[in-house]
Protein backbone atom coordinates (compact mmCIF):
# COMPACT_ATOMS: atom_id res chain seq x y z
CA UNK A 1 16.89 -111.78 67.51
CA UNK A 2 13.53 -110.53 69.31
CA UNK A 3 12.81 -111.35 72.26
CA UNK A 4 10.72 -110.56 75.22
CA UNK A 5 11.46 -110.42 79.31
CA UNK A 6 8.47 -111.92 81.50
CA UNK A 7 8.18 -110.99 85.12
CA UNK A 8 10.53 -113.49 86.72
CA UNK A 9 13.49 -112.69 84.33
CA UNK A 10 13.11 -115.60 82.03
CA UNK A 11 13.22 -114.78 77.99
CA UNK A 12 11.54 -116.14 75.02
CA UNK A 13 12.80 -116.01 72.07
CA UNK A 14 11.13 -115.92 68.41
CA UNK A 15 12.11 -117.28 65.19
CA UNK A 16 13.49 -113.88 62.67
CA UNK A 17 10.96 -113.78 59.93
CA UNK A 18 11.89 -114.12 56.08
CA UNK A 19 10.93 -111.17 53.93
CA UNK A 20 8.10 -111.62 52.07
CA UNK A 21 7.03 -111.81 48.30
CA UNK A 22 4.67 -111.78 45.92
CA UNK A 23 4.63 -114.85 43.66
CA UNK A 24 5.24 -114.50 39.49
CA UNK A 25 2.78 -116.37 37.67
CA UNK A 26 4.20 -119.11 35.08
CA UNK A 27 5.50 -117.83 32.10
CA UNK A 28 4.02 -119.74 28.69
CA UNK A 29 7.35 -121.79 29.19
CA UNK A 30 6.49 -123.01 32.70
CA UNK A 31 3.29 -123.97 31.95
CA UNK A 32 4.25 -126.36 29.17
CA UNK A 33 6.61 -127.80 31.28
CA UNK A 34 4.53 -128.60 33.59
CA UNK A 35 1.86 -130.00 30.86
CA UNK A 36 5.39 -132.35 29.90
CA UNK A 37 5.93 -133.08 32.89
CA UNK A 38 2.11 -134.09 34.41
CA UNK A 39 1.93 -136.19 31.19
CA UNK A 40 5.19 -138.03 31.83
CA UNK A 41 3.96 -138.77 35.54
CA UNK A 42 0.57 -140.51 33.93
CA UNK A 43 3.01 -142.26 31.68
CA UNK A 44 4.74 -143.49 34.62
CA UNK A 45 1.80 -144.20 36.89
CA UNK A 46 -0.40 -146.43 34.40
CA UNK A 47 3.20 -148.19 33.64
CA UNK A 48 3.99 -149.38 37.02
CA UNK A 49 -0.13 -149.98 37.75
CA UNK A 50 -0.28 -151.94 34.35
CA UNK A 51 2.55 -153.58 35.27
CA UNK A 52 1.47 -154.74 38.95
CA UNK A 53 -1.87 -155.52 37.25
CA UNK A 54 -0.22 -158.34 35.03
CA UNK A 55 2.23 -159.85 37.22
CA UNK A 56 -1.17 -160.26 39.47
């Protein structure tokens, strides 16, 4: 762990730090996925909103 000394002998410690990476874009796979997915959460929404809507 890193650390550093100050004058009157007390210590502070840091946090190690994760290696770094570069990010992958989505492969043609991911992205529909995510298209399923996105449309499944609108499906979702508007059926709990139309939902509240008529028991109003």
């Amino acid at each position: 762990m890193p650390y550093t000394k100050e004058e009157g002998g007390r210590l502070n410690n840091f946090a190690a730090e994760p290696k770094m990476y570069v990010a992958e874009p989505p492969t043609a796979n991911e992205k529909r996925n995510y298209v399923i997915m996105g449309m499944g959460a609108l499906v979702l929404v508007g059926g709990v909103v139309a939902i509240a809507f008529s028991i109003s």
